[in-house]
PDB file of N, CA and C in Angstrom:
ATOM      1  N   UNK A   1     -33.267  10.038  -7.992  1.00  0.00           N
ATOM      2  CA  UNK A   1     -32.024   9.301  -7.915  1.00  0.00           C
ATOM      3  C   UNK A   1     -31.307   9.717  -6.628  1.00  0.00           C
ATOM      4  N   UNK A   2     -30.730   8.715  -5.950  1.00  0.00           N
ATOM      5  CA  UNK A   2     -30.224   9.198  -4.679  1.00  0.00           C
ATOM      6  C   UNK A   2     -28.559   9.386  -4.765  1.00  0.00           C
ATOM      7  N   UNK A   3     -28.491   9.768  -4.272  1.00  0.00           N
ATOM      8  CA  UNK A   3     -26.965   9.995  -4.533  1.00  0.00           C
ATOM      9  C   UNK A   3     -25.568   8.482  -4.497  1.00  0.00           C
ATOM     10  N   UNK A   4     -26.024   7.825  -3.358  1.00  0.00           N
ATOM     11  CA  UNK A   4     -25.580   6.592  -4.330  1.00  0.00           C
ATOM     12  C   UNK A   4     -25.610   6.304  -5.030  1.00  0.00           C
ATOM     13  N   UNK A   5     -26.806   6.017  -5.844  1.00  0.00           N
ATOM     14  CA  UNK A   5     -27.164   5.980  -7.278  1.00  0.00           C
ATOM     15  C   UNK A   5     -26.161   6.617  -8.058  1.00  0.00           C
ATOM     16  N   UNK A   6     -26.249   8.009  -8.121  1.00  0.00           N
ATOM     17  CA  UNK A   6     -25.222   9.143  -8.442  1.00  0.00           C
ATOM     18  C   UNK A   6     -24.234   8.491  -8.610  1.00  0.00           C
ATOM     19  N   UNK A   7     -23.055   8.528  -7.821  1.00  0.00           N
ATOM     20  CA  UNK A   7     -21.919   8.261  -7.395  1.00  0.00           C
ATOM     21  C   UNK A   7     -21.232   6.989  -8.217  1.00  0.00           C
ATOM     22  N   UNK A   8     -22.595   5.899  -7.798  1.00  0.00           N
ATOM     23  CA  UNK A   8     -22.118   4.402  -9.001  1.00  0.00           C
ATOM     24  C   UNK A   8     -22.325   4.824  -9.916  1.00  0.00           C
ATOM     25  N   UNK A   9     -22.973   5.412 -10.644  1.00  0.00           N
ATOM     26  CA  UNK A   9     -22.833   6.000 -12.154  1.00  0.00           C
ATOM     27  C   UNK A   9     -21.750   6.814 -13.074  1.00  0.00           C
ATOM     28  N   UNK A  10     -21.099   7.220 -11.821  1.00  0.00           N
ATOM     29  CA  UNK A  10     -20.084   8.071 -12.473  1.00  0.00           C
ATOM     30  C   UNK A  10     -18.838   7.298 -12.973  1.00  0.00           C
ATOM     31  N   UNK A  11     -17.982   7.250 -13.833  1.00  0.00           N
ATOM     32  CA  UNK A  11     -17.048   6.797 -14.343  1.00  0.00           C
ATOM     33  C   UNK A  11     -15.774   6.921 -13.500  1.00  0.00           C
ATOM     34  N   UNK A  12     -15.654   5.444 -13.011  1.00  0.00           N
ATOM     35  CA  UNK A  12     -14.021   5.596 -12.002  1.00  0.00           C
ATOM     36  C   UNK A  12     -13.018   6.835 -12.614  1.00  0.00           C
ATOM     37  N   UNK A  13     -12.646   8.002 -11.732  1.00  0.00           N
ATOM     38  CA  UNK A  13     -11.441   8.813 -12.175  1.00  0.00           C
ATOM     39  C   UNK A  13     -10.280   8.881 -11.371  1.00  0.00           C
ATOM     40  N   UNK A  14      -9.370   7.919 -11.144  1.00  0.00           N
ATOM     41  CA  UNK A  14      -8.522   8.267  -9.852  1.00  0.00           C
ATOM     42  C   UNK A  14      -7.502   9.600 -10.062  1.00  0.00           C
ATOM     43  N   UNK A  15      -7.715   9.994  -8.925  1.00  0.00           N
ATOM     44  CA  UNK A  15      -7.530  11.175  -8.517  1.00  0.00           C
ATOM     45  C   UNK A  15      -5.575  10.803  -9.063  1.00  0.00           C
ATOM     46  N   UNK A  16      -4.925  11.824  -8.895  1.00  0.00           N
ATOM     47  CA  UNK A  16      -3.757  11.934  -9.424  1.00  0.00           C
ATOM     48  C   UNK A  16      -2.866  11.533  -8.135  1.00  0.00           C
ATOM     49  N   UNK A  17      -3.355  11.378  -6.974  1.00  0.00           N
ATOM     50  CA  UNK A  17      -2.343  10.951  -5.801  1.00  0.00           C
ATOM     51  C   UNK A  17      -2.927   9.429  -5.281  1.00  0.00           C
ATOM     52  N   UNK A  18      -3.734   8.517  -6.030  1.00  0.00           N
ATOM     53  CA  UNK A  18      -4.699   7.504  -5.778  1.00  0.00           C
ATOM     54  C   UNK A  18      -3.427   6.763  -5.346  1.00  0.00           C
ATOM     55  N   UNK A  19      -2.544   6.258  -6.304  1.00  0.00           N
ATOM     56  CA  UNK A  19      -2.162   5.288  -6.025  1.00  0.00           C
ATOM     57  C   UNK A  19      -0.884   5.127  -4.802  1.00  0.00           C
ATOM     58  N   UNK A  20      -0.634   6.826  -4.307  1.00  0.00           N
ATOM     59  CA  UNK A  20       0.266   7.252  -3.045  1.00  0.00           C
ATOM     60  C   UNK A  20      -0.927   6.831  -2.251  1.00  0.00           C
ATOM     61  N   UNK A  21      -2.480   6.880  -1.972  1.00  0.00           N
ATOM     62  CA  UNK A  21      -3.442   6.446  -1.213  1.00  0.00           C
ATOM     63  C   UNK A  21      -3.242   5.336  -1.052  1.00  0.00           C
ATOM     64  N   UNK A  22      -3.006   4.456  -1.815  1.00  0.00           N
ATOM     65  CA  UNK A  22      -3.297   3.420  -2.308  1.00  0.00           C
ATOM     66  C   UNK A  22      -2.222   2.491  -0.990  1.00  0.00           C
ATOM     67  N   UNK A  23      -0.881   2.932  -1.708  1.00  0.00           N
ATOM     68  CA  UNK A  23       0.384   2.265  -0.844  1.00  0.00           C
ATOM     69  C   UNK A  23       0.332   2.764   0.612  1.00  0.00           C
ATOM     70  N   UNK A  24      -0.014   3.953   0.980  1.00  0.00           N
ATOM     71  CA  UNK A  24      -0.191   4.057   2.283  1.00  0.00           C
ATOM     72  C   UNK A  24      -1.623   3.346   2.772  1.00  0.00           C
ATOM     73  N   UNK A  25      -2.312   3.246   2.250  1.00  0.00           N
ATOM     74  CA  UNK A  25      -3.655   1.873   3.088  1.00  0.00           C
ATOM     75  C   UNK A  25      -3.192   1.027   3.061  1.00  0.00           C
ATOM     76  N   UNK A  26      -2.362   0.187   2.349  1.00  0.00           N
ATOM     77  CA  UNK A  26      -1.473  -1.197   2.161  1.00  0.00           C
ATOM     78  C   UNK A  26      -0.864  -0.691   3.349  1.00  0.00           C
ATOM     79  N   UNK A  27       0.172  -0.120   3.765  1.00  0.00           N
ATOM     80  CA  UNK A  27       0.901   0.147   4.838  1.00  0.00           C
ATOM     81  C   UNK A  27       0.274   0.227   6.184  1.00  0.00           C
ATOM     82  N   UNK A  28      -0.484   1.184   5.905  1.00  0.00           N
ATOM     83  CA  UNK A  28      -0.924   1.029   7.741  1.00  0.00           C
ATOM     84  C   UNK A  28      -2.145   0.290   8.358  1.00  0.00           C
ATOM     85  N   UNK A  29      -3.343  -0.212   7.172  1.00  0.00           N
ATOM     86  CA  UNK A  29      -3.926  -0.624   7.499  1.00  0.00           C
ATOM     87  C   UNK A  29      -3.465  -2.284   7.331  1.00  0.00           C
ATOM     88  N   UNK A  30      -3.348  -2.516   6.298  1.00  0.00           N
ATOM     89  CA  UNK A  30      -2.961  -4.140   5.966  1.00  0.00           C
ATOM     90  C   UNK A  30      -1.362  -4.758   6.712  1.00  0.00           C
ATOM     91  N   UNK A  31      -0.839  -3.786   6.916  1.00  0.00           N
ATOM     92  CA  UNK A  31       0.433  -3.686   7.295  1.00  0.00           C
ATOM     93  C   UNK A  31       1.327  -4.807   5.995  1.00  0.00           C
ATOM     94  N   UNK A  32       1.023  -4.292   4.797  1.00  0.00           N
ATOM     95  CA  UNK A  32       1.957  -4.788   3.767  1.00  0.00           C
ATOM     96  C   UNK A  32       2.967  -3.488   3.716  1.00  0.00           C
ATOM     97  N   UNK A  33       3.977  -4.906   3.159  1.00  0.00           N
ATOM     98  CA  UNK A  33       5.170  -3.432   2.843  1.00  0.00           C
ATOM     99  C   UNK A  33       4.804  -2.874   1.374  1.00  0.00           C
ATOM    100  N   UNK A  34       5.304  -1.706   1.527  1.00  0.00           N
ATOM    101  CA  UNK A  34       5.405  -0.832   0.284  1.00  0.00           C
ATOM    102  C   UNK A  34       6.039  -1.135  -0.913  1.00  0.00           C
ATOM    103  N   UNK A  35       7.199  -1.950  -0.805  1.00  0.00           N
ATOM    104  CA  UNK A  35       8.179  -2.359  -1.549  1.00  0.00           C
ATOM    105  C   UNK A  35       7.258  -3.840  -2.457  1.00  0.00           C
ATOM    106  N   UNK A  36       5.943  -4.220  -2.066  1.00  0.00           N
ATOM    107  CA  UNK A  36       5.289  -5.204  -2.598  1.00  0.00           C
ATOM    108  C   UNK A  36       4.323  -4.633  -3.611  1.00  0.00           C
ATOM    109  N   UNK A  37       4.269  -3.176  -3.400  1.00  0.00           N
ATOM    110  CA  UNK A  37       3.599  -2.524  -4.112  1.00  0.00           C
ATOM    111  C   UNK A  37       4.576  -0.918  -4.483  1.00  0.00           C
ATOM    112  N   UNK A  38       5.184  -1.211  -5.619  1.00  0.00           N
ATOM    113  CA  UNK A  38       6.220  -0.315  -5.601  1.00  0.00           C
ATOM    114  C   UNK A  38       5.403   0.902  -6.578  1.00  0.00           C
ATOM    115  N   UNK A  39       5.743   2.403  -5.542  1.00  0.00           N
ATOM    116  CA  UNK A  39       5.277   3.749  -6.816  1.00  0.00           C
ATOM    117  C   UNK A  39       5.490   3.632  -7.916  1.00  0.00           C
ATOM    118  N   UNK A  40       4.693   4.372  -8.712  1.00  0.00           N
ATOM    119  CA  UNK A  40       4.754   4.047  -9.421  1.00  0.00           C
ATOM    120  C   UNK A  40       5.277   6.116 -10.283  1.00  0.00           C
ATOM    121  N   UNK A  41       5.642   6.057 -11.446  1.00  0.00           N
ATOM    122  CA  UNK A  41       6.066   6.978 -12.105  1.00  0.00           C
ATOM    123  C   UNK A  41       5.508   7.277 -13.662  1.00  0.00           C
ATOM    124  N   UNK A  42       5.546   8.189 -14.191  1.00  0.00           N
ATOM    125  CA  UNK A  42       4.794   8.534 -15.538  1.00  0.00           C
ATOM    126  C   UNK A  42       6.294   7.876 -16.831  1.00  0.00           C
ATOM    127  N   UNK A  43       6.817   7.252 -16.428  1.00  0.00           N
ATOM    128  CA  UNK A  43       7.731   7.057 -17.288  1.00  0.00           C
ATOM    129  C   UNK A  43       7.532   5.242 -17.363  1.00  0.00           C
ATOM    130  N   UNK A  44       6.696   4.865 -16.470  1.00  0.00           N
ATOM    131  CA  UNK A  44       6.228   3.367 -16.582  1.00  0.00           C
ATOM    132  C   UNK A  44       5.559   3.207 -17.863  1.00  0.00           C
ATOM    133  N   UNK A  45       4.567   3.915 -18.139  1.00  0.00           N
ATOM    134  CA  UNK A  45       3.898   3.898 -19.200  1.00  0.00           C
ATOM    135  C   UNK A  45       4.650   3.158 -20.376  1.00  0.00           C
ATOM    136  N   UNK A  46       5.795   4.263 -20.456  1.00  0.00           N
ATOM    137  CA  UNK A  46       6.404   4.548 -21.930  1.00  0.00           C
ATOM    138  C   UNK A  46       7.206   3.215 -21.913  1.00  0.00           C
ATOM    139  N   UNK A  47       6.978   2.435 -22.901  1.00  0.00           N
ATOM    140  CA  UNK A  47       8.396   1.113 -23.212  1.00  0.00           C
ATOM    141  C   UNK A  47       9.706   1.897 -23.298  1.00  0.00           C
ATOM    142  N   UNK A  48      10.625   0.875 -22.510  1.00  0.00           N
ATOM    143  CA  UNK A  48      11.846   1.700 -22.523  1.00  0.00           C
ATOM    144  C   UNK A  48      12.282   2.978 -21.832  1.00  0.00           C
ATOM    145  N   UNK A  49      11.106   3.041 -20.572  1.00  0.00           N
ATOM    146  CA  UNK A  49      11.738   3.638 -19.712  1.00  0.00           C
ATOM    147  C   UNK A  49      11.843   5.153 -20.298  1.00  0.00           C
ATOM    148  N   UNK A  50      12.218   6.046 -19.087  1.00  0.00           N
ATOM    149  CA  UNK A  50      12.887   7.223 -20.229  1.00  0.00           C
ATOM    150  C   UNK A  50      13.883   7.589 -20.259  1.00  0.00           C
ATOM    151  N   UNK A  51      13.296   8.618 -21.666  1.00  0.00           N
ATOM    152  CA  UNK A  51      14.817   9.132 -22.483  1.00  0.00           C
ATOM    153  C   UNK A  51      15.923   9.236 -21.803  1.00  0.00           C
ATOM    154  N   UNK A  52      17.120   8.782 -22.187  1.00  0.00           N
ATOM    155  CA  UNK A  52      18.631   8.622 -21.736  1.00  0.00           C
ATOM    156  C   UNK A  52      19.365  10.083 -22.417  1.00  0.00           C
ATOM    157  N   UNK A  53      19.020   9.930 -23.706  1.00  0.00           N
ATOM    158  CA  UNK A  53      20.312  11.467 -24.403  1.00  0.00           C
ATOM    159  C   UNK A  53      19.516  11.782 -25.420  1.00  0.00           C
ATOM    160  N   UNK A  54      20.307  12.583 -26.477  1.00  0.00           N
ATOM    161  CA  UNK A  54      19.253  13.265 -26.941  1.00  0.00           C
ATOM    162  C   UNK A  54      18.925  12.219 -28.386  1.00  0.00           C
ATOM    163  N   UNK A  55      20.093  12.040 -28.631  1.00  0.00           N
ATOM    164  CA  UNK A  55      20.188  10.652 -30.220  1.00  0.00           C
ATOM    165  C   UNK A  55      18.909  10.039 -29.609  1.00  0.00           C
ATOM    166  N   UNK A  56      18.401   9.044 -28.487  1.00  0.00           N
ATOM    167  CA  UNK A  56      17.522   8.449 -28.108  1.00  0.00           C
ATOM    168  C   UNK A  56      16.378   9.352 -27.824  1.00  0.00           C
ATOM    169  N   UNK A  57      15.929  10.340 -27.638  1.00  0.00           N
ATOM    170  CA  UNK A  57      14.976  10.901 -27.816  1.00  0.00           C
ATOM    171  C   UNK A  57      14.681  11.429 -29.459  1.00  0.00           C
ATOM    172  N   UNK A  58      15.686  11.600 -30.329  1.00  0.00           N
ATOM    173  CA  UNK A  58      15.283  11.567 -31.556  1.00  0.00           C
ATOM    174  C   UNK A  58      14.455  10.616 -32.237  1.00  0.00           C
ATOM    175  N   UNK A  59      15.372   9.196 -32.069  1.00  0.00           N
ATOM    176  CA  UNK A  59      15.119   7.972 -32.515  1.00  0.00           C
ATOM    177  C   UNK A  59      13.013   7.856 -32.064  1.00  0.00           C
ATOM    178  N   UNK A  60      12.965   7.839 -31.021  1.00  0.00           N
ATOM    179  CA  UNK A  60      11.577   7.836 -30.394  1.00  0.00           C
ATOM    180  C   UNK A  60      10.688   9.051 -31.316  1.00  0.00           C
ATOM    181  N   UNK A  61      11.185  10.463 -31.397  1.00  0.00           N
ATOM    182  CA  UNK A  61      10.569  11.227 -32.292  1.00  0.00           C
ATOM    183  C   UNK A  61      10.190  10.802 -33.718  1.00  0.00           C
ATOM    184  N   UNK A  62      11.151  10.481 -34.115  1.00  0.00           N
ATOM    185  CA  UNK A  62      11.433  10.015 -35.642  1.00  0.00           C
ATOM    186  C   UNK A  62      10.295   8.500 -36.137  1.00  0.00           C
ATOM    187  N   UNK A  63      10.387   7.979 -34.748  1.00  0.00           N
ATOM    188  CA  UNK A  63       9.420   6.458 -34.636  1.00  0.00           C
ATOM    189  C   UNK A  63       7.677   7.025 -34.577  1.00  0.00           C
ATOM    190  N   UNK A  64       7.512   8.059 -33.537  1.00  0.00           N
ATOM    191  CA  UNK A  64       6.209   8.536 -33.708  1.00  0.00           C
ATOM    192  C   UNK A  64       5.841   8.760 -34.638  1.00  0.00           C
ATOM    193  N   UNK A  65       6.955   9.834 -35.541  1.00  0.00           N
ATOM    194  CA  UNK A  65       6.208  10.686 -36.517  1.00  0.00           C
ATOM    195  C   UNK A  65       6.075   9.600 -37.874  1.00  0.00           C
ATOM    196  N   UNK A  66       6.961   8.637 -37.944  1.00  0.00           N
ATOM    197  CA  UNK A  66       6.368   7.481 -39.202  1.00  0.00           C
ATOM    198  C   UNK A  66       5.464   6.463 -38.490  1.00  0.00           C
ATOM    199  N   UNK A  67       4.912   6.750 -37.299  1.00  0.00           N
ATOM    200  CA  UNK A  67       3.765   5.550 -37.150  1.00  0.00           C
ATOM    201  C   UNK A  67       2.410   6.636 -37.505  1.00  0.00           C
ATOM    202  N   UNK A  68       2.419   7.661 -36.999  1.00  0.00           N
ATOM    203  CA  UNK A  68       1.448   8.450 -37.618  1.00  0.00           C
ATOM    204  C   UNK A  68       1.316   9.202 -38.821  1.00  0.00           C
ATOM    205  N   UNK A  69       2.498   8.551 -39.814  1.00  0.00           N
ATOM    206  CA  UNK A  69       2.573   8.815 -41.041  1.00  0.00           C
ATOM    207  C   UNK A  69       1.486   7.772 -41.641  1.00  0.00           C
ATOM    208  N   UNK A  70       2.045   6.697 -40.960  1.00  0.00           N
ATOM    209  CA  UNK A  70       1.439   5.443 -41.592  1.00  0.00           C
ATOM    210  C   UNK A  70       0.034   5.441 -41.286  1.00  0.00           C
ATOM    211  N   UNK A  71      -0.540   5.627 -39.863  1.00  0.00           N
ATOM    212  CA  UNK A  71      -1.975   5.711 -39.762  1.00  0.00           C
ATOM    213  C   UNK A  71      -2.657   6.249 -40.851  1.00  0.00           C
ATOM    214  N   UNK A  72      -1.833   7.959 -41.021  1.00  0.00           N
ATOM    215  CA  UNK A  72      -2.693   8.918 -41.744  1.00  0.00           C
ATOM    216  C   UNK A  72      -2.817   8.525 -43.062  1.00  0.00           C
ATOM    217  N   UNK A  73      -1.865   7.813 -43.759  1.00  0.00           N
ATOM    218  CA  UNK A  73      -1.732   7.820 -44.945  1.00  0.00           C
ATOM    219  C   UNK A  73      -3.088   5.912 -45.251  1.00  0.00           C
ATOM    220  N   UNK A  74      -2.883   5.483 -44.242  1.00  0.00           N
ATOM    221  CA  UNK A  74      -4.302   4.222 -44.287  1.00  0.00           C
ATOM    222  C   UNK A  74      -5.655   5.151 -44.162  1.00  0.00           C
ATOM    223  N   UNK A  75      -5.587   6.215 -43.243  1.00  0.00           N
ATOM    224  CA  UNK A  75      -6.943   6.731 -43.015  1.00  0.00           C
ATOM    225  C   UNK A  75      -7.688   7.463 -44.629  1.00  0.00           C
ATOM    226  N   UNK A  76      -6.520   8.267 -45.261  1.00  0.00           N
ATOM    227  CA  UNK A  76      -6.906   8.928 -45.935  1.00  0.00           C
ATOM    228  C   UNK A  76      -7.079   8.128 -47.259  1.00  0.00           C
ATOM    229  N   UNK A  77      -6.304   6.690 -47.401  1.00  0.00           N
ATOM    230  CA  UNK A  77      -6.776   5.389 -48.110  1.00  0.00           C
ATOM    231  C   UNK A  77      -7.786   5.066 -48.605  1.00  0.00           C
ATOM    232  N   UNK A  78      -8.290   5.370 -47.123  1.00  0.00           N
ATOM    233  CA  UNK A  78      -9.795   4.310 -46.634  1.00  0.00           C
ATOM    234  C   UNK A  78     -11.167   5.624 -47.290  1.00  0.00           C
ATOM    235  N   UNK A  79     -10.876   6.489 -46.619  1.00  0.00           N
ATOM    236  CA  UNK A  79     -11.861   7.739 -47.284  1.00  0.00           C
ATOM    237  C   UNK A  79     -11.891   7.726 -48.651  1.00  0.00           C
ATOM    238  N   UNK A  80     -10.687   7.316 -49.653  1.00  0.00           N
ATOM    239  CA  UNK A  80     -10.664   7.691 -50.571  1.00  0.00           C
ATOM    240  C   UNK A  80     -11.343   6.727 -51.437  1.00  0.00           C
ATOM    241  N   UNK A  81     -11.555   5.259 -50.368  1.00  0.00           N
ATOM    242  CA  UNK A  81     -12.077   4.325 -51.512  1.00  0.00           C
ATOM    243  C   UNK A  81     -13.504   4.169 -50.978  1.00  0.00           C
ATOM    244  N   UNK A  82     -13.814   4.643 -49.500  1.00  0.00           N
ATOM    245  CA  UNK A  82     -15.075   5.016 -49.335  1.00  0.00           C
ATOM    246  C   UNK A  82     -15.610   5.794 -50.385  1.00  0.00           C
ATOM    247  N   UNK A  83     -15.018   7.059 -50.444  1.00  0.00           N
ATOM    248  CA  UNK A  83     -15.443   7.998 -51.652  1.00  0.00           C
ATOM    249  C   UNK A  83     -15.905   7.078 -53.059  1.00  0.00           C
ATOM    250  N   UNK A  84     -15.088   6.525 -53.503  1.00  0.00           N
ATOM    251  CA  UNK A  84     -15.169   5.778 -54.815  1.00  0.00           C
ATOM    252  C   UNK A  84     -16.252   5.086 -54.883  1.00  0.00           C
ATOM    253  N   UNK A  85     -16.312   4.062 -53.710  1.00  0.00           N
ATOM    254  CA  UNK A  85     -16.911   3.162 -53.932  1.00  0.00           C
ATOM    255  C   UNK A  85     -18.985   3.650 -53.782  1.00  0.00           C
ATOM    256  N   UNK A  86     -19.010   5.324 -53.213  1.00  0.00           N
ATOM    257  CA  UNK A  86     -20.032   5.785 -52.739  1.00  0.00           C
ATOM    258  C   UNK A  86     -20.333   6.312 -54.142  1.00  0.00           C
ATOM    259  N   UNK A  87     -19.491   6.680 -54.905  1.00  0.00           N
ATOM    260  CA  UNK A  87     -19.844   7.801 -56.289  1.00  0.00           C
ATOM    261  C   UNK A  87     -20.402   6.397 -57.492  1.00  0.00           C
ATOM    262  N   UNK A  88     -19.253   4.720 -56.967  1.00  0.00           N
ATOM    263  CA  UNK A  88     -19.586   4.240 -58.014  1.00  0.00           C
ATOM    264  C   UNK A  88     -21.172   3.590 -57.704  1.00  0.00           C
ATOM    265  N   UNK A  89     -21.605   3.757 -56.638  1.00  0.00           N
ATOM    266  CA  UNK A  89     -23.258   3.206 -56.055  1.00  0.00           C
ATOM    267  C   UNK A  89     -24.381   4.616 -56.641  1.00  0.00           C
ATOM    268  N   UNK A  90     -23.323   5.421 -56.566  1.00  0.00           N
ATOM    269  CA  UNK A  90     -24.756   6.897 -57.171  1.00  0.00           C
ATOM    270  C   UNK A  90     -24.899   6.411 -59.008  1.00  0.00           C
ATOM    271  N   UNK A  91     -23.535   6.873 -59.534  1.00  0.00           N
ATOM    272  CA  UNK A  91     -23.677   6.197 -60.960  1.00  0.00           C
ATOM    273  C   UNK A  91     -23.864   5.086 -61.489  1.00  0.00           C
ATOM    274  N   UNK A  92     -24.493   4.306 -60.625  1.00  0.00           N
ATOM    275  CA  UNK A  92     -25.237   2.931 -60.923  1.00  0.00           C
ATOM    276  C   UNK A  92     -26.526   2.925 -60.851  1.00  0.00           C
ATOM    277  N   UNK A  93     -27.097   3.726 -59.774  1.00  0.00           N
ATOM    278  CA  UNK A  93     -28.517   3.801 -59.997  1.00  0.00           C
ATOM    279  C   UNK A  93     -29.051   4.720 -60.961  1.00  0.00           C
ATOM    280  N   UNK A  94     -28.073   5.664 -61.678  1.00  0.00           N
ATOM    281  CA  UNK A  94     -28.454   7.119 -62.918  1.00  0.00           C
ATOM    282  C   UNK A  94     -28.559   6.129 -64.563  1.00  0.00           C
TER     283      UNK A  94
END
């Protein structure tokens, strides 16, 4: 395998300053402005921007911890009728 080879195989990882690369090749090579491609920040991600005070960072806490109430409590649902439905296939063939 040659190292091209290599290289296309590997799974895109951009580097943590890619997209500061990114706006400066737009800039000096393309000569686009920056402002057409605006930085970007770890708070884009999150809907709603971030936290303002602390009531609003509760509210967001309080929202996580009942959406992963709710997952856990479907997951452990689902096992439980997996379970059932696996014990009622053994005591059917006895």
């Amino acid at each position: 395998m040659t190292l091209v080879d290599y290289i296309k195989r590997q799974s895109f990882k951009p580097g943590k300053n890619q997209n500061c690369n990114l706006r400066r090749h737009l800039k000096t090579i393309h000569k686009i402005s920056p402002k057409l491609h605006p930085a970007k920040s770890k708070w884009d991600s999150i809907p709603g921007g971030r936290v303002k005070n602390e009531k609003e960072r509760q509210e967001r806490i309080r929202k996580s911890k009942r959406l992963w109430a709710r997952k856990y409590r479907l997951r452990r649902k689902a096992e439980v009728e997996e379970a059932a439905s696996v014990l009622c296939m053994i005591s059917d063939r006895v």
